[in-house]
N, C-alpha and C. Protein backbone atom coordinates (compact mmCIF):
# COMPACT_ATOMS: atom_id res chain seq x y z
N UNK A 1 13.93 -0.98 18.82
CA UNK A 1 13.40 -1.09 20.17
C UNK A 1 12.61 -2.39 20.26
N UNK A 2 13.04 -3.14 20.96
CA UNK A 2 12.45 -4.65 21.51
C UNK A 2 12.01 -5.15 20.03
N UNK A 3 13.27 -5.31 18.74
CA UNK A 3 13.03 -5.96 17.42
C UNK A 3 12.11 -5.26 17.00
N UNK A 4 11.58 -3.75 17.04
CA UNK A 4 10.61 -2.72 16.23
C UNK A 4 11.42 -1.85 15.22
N UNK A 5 10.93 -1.13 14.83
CA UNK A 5 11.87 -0.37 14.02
C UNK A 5 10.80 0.94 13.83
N UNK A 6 11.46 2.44 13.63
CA UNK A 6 10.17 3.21 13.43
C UNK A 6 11.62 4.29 13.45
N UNK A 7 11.38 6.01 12.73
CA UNK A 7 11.78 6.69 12.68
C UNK A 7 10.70 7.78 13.55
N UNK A 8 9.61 7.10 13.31
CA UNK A 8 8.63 8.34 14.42
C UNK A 8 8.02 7.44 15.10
N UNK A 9 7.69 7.56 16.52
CA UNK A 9 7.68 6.50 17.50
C UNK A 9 6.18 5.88 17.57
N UNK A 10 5.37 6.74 17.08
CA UNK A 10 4.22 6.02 16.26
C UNK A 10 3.65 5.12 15.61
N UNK A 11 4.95 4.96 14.71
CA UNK A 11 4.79 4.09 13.27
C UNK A 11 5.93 2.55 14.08
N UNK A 12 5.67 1.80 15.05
CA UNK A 12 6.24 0.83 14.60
C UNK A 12 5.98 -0.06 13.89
N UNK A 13 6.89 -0.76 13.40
CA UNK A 13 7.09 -2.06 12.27
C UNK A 13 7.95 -3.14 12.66
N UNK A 14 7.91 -4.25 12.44
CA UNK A 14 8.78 -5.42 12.65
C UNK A 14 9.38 -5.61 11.24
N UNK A 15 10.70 -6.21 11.41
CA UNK A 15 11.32 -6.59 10.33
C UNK A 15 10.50 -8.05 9.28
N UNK A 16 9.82 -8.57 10.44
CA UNK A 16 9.00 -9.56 9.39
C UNK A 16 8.02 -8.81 8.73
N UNK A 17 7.50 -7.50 9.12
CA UNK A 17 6.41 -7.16 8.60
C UNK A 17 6.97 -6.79 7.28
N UNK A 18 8.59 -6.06 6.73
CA UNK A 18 8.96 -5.41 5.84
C UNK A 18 9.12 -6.78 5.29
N UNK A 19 9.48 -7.89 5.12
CA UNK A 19 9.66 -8.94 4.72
C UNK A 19 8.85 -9.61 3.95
N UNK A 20 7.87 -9.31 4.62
CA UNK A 20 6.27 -9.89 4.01
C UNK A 20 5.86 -9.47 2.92
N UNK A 21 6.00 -8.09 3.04
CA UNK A 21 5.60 -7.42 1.83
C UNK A 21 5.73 -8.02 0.84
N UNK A 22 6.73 -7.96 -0.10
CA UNK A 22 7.57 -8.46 -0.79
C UNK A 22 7.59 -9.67 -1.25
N UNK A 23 7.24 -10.75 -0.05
CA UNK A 23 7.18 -12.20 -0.28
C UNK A 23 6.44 -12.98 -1.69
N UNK A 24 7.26 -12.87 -2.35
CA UNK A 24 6.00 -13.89 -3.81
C UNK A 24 5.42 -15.07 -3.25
N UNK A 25 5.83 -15.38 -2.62
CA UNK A 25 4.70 -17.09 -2.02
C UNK A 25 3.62 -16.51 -1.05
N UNK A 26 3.61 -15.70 -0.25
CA UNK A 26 2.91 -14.95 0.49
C UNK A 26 1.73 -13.72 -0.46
N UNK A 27 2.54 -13.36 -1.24
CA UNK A 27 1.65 -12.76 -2.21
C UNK A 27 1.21 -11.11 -1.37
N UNK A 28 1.52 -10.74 -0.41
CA UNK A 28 0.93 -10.17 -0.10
C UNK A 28 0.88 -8.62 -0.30
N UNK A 29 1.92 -8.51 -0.92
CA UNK A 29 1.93 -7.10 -2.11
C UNK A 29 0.53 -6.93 -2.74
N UNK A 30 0.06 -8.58 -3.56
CA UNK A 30 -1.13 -7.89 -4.24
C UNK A 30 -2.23 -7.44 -2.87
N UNK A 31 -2.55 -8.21 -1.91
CA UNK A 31 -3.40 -7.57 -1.08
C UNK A 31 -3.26 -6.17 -1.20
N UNK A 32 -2.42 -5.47 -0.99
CA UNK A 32 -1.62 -4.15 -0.78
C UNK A 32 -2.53 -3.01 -1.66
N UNK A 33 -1.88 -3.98 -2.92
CA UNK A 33 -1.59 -3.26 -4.22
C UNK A 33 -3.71 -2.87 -4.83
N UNK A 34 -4.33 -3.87 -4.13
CA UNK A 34 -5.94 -4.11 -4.83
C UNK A 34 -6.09 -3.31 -4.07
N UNK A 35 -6.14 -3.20 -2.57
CA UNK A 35 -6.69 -2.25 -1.79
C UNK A 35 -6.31 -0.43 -1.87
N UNK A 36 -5.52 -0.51 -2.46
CA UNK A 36 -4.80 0.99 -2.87
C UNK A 36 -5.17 1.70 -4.29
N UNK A 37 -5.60 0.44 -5.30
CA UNK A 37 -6.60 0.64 -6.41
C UNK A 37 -8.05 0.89 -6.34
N UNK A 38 -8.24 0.50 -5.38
CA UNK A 38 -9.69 0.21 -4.91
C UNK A 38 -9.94 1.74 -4.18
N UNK A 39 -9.04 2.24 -3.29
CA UNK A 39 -9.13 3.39 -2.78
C UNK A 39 -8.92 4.68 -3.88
N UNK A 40 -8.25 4.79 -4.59
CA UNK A 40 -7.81 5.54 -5.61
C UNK A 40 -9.21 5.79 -6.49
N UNK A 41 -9.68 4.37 -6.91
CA UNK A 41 -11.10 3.90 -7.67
C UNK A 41 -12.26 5.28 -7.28
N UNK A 42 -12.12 5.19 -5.70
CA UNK A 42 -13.17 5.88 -5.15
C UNK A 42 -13.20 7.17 -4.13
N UNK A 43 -11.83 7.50 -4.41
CA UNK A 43 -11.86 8.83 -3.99
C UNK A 43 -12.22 9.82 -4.14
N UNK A 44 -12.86 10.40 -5.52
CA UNK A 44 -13.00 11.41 -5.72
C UNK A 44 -14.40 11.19 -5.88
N UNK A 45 -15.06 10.13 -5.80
CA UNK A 45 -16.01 10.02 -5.69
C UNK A 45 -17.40 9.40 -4.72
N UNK A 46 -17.28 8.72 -3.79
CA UNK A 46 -17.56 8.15 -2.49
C UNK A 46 -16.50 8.21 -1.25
N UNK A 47 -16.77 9.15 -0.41
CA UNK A 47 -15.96 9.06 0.41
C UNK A 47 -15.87 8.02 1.71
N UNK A 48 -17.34 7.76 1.58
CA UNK A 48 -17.24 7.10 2.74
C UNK A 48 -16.98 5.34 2.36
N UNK A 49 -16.71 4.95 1.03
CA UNK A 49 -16.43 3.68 0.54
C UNK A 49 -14.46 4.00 1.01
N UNK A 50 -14.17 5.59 0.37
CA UNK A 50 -12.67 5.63 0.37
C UNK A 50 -11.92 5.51 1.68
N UNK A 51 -12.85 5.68 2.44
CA UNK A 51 -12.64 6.08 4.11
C UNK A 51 -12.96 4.53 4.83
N UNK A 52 -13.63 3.39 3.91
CA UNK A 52 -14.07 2.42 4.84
C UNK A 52 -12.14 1.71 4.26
N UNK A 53 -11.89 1.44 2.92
CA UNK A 53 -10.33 1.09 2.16
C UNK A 53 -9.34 1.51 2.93
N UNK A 54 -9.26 2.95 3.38
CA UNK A 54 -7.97 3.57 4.05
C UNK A 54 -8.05 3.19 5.26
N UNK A 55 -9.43 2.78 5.93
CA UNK A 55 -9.02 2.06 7.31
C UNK A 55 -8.52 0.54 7.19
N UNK A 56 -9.11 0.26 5.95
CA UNK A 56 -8.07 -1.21 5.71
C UNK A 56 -6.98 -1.72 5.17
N UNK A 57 -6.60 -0.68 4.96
CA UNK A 57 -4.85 -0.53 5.10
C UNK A 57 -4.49 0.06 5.51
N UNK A 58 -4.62 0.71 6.46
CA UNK A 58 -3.92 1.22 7.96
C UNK A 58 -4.12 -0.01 8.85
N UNK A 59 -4.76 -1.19 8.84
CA UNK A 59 -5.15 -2.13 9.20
C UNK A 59 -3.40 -3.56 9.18
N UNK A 60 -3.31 -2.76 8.01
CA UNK A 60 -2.06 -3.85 7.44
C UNK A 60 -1.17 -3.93 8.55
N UNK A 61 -0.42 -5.34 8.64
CA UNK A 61 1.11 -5.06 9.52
C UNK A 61 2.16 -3.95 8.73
N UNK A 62 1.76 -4.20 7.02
CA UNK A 62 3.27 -3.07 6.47
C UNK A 62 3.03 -1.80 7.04
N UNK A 63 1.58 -1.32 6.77
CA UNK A 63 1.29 0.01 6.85
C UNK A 63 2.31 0.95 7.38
N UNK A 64 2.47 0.88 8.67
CA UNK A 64 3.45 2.00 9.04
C UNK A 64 5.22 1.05 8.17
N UNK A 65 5.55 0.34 8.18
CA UNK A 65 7.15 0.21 7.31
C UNK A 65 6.63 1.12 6.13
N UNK A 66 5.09 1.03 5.29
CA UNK A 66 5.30 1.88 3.98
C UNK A 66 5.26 3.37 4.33
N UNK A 67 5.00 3.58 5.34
CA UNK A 67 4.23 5.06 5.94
C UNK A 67 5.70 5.82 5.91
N UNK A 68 6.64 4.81 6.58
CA UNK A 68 7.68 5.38 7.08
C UNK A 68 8.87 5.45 5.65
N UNK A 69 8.92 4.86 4.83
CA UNK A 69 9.90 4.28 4.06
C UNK A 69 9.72 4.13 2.20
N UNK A 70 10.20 5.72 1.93
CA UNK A 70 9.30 6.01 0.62
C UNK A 70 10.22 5.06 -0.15
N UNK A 71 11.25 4.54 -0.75
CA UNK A 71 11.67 3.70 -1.35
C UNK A 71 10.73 2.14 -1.22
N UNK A 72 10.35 2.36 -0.09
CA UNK A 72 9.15 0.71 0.06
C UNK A 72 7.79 1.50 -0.84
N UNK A 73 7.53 2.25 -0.43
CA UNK A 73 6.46 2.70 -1.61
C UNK A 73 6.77 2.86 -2.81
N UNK A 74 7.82 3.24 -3.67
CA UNK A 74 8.18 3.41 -4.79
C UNK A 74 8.06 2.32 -5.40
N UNK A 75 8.91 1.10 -4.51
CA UNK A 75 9.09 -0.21 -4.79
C UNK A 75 7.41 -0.83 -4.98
N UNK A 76 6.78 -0.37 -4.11
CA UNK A 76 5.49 -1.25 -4.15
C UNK A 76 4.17 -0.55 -5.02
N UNK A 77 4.96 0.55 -5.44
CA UNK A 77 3.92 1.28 -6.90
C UNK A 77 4.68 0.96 -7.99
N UNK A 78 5.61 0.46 -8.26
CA UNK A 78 6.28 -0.18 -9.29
C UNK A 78 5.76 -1.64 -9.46
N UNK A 79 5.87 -2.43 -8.74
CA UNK A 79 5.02 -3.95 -8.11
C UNK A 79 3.71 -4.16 -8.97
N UNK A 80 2.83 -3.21 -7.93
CA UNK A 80 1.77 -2.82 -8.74
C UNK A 80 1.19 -2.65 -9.79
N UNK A 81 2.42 -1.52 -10.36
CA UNK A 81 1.92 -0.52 -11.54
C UNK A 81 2.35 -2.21 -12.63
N UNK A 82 3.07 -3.09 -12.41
CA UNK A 82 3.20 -3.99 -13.57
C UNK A 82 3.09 -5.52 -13.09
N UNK A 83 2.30 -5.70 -11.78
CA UNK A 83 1.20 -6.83 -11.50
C UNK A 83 0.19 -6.83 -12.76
N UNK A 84 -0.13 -8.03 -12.44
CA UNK A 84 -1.11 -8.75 -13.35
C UNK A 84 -2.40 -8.75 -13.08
N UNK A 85 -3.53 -7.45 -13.78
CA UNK A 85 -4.56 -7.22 -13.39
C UNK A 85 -5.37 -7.82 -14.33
N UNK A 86 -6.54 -8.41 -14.36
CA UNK A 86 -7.07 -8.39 -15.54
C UNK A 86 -7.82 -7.35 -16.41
N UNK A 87 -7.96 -6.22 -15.44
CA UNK A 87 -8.81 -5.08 -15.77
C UNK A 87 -7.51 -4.00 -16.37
N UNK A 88 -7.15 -3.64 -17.58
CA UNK A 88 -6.36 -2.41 -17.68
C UNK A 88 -6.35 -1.47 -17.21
N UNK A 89 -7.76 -1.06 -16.91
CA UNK A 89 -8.27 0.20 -16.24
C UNK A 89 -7.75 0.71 -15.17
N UNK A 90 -7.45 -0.99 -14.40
CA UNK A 90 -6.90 -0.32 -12.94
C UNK A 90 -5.10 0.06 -13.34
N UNK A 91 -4.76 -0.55 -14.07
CA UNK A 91 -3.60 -0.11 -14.21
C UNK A 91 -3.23 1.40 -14.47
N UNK A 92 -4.33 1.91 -15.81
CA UNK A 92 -4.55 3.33 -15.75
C UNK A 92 -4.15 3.79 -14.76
N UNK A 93 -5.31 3.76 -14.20
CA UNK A 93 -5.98 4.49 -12.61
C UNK A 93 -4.62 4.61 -12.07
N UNK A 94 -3.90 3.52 -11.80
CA UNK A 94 -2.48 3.84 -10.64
C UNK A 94 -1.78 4.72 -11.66
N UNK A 95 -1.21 4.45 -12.89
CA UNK A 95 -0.21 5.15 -13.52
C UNK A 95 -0.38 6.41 -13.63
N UNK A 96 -2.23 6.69 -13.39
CA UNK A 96 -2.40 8.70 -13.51
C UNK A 96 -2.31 9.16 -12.05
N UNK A 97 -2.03 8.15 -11.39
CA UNK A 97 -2.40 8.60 -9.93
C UNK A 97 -1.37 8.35 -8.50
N UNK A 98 0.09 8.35 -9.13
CA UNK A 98 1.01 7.88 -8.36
C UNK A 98 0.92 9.00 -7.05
N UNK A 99 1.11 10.27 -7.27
CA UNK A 99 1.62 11.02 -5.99
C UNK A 99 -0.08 10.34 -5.22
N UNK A 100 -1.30 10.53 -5.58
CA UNK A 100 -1.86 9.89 -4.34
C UNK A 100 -1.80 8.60 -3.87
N UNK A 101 -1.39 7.59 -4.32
CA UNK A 101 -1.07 6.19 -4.43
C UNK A 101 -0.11 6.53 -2.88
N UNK A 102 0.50 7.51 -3.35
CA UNK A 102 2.08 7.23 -2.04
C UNK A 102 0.93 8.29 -0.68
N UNK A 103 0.23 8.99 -1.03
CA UNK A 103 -0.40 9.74 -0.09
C UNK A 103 -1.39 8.59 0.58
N UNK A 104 -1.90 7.74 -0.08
CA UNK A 104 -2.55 6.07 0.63
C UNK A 104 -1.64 6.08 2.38
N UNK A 105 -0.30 5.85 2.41
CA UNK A 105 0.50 5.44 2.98
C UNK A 105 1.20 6.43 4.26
């Protein structure tokens, strides 16, 4: 619809937005990927830090393409899970914590 794309009429997305994601010169997976660690980080323990993160990626242009499109999430917890963190920890953190990682989205 007018170059959108959406399976629930809620969630639109542009095809540049799915594009972006992805982009290595753009980088903007890691944005993605820190902010979804960062939320994970503090869920079970500050909610209102976890609640200020999940409004900033609902914020994203991907947000609804990942909302809508679990293969883009799979793809982008795979991304993630073997991006280059310097902290191991966070890597942990995602690898014990995939089904909420995709519940982020």
């Amino acid at each position: 619809m007018n170059g959108q794309y959406s399976q629930d009429l809620d969630l639109f997305y542009k095809a540049e937005d799915a594009e972006q994601l992805f982009n290595v010169q753009t980088e903007k997976y890691k944005q993605i990927c820190t902010l979804a660690i960062d939320a994970l980080a503090v869920k079970s323990t500050n909610e209102k830090k976890f609640n200020e993160i999940s409004e900033q990626l609902t914020e994203q242009n991907v947000f609804n393409y990942l909302s809508e499109k679990k293969a883009a999430r799979d793809t982008l917890y795979n991304v993630c899970l073997f991006a280059h963190f310097e902290d191991e920890s966070k890597r942990t953190l995602l690898h014990d914590n995939r089904e909420t990682f995709n519940s982020l989205f």
